[in-house]
Protein backbone atom coordinates (compact mmCIF):
# COMPACT_ATOMS: atom_id res chain seq x y z
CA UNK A 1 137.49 105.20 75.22
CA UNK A 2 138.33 103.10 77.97
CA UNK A 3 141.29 104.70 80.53
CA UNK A 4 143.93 102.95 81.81
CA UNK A 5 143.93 104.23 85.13
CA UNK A 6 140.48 105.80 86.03
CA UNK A 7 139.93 108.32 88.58
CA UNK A 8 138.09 107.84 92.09
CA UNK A 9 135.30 110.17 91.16
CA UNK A 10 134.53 108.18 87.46
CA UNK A 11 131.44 106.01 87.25
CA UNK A 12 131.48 102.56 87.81
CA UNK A 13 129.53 100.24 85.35
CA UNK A 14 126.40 99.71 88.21
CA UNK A 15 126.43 103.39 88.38
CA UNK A 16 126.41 103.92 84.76
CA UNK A 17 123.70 101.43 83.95
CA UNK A 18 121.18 103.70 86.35
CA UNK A 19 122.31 107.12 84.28
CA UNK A 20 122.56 106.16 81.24
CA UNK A 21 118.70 105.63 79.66
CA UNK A 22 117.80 109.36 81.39
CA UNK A 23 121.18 110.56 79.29
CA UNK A 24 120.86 108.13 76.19
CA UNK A 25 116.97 109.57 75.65
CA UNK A 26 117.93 113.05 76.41
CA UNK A 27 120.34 112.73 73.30
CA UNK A 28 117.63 110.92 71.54
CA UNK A 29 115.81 113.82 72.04
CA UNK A 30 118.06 116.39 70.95
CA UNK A 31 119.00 114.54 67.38
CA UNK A 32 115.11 114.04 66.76
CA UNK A 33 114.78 117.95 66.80
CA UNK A 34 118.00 118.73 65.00
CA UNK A 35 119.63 120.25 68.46
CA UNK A 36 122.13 117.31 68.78
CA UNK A 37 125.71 118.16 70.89
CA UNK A 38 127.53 116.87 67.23
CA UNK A 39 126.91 115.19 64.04
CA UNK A 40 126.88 112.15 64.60
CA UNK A 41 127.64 112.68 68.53
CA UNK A 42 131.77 112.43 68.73
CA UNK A 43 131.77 112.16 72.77
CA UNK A 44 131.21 109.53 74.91
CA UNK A 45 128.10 110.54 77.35
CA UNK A 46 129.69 108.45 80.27
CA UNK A 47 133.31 110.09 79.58
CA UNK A 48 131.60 113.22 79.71
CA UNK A 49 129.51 112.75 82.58
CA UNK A 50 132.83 111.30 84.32
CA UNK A 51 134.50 114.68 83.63
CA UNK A 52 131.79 116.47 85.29
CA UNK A 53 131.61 114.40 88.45
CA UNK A 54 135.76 114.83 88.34
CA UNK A 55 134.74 118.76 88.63
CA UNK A 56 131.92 118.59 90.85
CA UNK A 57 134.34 116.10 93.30
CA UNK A 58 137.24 118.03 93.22
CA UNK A 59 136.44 121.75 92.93
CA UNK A 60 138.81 122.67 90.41
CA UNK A 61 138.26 125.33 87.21
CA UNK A 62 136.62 124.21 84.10
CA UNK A 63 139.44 124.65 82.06
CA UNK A 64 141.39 123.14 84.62
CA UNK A 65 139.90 119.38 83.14
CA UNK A 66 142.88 116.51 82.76
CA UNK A 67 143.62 116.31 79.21
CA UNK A 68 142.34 112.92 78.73
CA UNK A 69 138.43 114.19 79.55
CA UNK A 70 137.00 115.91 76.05
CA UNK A 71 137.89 119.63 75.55
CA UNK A 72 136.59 121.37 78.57
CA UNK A 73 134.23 123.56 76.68
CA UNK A 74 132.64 120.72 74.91
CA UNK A 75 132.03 119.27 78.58
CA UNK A 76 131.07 122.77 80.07
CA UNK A 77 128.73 122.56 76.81
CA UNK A 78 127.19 119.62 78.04
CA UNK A 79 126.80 120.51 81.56
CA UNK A 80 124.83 123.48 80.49
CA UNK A 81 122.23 122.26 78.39
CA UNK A 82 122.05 119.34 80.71
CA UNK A 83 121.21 122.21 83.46
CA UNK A 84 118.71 123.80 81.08
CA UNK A 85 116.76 120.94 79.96
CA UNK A 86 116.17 119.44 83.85
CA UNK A 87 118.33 116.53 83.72
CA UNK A 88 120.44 116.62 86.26
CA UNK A 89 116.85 117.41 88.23
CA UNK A 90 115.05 114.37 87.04
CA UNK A 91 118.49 112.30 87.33
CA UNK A 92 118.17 112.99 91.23
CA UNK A 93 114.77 112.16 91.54
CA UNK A 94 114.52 108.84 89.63
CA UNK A 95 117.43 107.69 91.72
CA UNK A 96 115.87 109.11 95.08
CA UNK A 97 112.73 106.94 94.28
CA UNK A 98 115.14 103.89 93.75
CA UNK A 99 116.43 104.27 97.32
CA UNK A 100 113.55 105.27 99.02
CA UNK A 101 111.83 101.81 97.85
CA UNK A 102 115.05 99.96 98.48
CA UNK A 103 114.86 100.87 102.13
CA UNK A 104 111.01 99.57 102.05
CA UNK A 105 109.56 103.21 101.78
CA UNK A 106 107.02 104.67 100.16
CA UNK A 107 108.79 106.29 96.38
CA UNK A 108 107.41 109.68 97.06
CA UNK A 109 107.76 110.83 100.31
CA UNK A 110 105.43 112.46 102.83
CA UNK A 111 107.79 114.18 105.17
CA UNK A 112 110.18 117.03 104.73
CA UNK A 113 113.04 119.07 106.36
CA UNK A 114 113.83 122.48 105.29
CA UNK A 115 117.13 124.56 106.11
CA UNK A 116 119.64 126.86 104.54
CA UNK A 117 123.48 127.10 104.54
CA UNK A 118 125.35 130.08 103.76
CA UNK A 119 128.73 130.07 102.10
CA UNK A 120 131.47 132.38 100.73
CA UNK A 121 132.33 133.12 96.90
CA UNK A 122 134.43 133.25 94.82
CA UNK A 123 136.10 136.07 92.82
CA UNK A 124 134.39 135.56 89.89
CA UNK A 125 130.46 135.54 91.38
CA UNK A 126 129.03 138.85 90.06
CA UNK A 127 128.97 141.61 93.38
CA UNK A 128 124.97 141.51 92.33
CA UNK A 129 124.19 138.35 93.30
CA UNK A 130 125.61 138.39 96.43
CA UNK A 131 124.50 139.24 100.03
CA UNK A 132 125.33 139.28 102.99
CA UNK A 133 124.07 137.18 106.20
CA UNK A 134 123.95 139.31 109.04
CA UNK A 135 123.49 136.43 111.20
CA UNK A 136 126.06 134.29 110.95
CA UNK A 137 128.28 137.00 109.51
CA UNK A 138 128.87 135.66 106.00
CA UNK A 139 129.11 137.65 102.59
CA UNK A 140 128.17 135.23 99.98
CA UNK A 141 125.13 132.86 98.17
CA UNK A 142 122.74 131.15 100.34
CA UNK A 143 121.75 127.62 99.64
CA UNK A 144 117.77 126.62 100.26
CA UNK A 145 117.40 122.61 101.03
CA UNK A 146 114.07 120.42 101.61
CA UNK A 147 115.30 117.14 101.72
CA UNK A 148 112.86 114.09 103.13
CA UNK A 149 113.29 112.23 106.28
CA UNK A 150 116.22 110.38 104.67
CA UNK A 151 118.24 113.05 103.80
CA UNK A 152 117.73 112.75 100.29
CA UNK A 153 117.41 116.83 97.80
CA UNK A 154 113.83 117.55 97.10
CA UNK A 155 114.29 121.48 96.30
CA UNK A 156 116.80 123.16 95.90
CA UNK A 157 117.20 127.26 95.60
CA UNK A 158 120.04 128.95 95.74
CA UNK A 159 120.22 132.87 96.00
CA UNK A 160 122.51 135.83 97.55
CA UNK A 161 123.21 135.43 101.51
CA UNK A 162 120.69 138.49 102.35
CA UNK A 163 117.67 136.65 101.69
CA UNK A 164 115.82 135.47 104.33
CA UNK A 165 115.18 131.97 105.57
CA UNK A 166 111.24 133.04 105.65
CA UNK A 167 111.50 134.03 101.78
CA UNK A 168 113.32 130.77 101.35
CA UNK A 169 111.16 129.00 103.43
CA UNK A 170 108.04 129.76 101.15
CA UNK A 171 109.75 129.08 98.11
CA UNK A 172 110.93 125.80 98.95
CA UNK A 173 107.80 124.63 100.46
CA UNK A 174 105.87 125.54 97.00
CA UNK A 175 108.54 123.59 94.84
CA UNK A 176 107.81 120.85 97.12
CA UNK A 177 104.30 120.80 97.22
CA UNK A 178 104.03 121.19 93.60
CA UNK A 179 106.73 118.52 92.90
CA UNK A 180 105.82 115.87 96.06
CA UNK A 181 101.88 116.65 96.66
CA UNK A 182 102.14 113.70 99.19
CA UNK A 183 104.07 116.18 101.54
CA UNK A 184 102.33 116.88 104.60
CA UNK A 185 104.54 117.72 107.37
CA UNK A 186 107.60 119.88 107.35
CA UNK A 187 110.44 120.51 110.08
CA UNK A 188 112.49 123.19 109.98
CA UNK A 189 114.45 125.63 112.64
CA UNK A 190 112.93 128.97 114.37
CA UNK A 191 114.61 130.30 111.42
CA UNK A 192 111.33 129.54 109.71
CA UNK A 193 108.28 131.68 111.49
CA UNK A 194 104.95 132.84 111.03
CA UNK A 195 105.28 133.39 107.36
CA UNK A 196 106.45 129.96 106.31
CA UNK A 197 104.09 128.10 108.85
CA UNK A 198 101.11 130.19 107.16
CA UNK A 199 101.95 129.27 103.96
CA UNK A 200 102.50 126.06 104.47
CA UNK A 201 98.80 125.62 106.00
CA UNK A 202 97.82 127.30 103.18
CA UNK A 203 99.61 124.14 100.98
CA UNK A 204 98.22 121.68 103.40
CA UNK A 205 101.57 120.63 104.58
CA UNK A 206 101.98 121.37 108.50
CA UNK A 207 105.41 123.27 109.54
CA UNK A 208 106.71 122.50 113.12
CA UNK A 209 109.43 124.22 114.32
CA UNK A 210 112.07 122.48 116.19
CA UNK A 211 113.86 124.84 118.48
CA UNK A 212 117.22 124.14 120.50
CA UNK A 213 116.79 123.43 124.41
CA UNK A 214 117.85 126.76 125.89
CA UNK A 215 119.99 124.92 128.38
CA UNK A 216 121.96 122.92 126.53
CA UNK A 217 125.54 123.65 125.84
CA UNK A 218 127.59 122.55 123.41
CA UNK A 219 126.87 120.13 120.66
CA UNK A 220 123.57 118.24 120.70
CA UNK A 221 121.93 116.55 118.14
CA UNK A 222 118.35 117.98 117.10
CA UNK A 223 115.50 115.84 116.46
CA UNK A 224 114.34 115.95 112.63
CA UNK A 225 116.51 118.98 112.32
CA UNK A 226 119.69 116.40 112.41
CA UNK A 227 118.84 115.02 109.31
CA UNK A 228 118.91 118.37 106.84
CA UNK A 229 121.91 119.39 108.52
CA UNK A 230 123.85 115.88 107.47
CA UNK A 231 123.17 116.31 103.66
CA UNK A 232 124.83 119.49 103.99
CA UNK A 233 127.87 117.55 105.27
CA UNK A 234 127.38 114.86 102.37
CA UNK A 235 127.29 117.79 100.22
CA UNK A 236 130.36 119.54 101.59
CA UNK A 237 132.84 116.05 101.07
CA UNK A 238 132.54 117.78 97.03
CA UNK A 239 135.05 120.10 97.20
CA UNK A 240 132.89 122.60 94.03
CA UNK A 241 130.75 123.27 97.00
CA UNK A 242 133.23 123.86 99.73
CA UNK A 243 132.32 127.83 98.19
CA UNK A 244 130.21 129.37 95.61
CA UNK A 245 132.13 129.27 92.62
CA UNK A 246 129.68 129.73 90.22
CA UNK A 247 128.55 132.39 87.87
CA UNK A 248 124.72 131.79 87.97
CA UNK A 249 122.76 130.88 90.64
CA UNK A 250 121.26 127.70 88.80
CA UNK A 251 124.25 126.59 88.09
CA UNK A 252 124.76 126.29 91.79
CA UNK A 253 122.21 124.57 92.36
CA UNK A 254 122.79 121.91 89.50
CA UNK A 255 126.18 121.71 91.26
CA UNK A 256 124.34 120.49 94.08
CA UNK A 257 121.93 117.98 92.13
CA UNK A 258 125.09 116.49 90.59
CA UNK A 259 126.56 116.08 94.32
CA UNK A 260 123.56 114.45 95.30
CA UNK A 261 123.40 112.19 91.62
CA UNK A 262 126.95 111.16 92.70
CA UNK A 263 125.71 110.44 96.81
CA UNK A 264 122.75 108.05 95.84
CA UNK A 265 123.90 106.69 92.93
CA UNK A 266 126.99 104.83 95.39
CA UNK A 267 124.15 104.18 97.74
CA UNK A 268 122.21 102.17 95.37
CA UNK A 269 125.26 100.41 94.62
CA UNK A 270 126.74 100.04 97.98
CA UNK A 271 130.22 101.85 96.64
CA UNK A 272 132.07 104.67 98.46
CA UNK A 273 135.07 107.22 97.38
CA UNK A 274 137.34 108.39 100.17
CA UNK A 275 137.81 112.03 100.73
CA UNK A 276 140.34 113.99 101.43
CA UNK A 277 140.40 113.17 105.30
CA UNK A 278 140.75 109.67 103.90
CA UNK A 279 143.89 110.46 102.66
């Protein structure tokens, strides 16, 4: 059903045209194994996919969805086995392939930058899976990126604040190699020491750490390590991640692949949403 007056954060017909086949087949799927959302499938997998970037965009509660989405546990439904079966994963690397080889690179990159970003949650994150970062002083999740030399996710893991960026480090780099075997060089922060430049020798990719000048006061772009640190700020403009609010970790980090879905998907089709500083 078509609305009258959509909102900022729906898809726009370019954008829908490079979700929909991953969507359409994963439904495909489903019906051919009797697991289909539905008999025959009552919702719209656009509308619904509209409701979740409305979430994901504007941080508010599940059950908090405008009336005129479907019934927010039939989209909360969807988001969930869309989690589980990897889609919103494979969404975000079809479309980073499409940009990379827009720009003239190479689809699968052979660069990466790692870094982490702790953040408060909310009330309802279980005490268990939270930590606390005695660095920067932060009770609260921790969120693991490798991204490649354009900014754009290649792992995400997101755990409590406590763990280290070495433990993250090592995981990252792993998912990467495994999912990217063209990686070969990695930049991260001094963060990111003996442990994760071992183990990254030990993948074949080569870790350099990229350290801050000593002297140099105030703010000051880093070399490689600028790039990481401005998909955090892409990812921040979606209010859901402005603080943990999730339950599970891995829904945290589809959070994030959804963010980044919504991010490439514009840049593919040369669209933009203001934000709230917009407005």
């Amino acid at each position: 059903m078509t609305r009258h007056r959509p909102y900022p954060s729906d898809l726009s017909d370019a954008r829908w045209e490079l979700l929909e086949p991953a969507l359409s087949a994963w439904r495909a799927d489903r019906r051919g194994k009797g697991l289909d959302i539905g008999r025959p499938p009552r919702h719209d997998l656009r509308r619904i996919m509209d409701a979740i970037l409305y979430v994901d965009r504007t941080g508010i509660p599940w059950r908090y969805l405008p009336h005129d989405f479907a019934p927010w546990e039939t989209v909360y439904g969807y988001f969930a086995a869309w989690q589980k079966d990897g889609v919103f994963t494979q969404l975000s690397g079809l479309l980073r392939h499409l940009v990379r080889e827009a720009e003239g690179r190479n689809a699968e990159p052979t660069a990466c930058v790692i870094d982490a970003q702790s953040v408060k949650t909310s009330a309802n994150v279980p005490v268990v899976g939270q930590g606390i970062d005695a660095g920067k002083k932060i009770a609260g999740r921790k969120r693991h990126l490798g991204v490649d030399t354009l900014g754009l996710l290649l792992a995400v893991w997101v755990t409590a604040a406590s763990v280290s960026d070495n433990a993250g480090g090592i995981h990252l780099l792993s998912h990467i190699a495994a999912a990217n075997p063209r990686v070969t060089k990695a930049w991260a922060d001094s963060g990111y020491r003996t442990k994760v430049i071992d183990h990254g020798a030990r993948l074949g990719i080569d870790v350099e750490v990229v350290q801050r000048d000593p002297g140099t006061k105030g703010f000051k772009v880093i070399p490689r390590r600028w790039v990481v640190e401005r998909t955090f700020g892409w990812l921040m403009h979606h209010r859901r991640l402005a603080r943990d609010y999730e339950t599970k970790p891995h829904r945290s980090e589809a959070i994030i692949h959804i963010a980044m879905i919504d991010l490439i998907s514009k840049r593919l089709t040369r669209e933009s949403t203001p934000n709230w500083r917009d407005t």
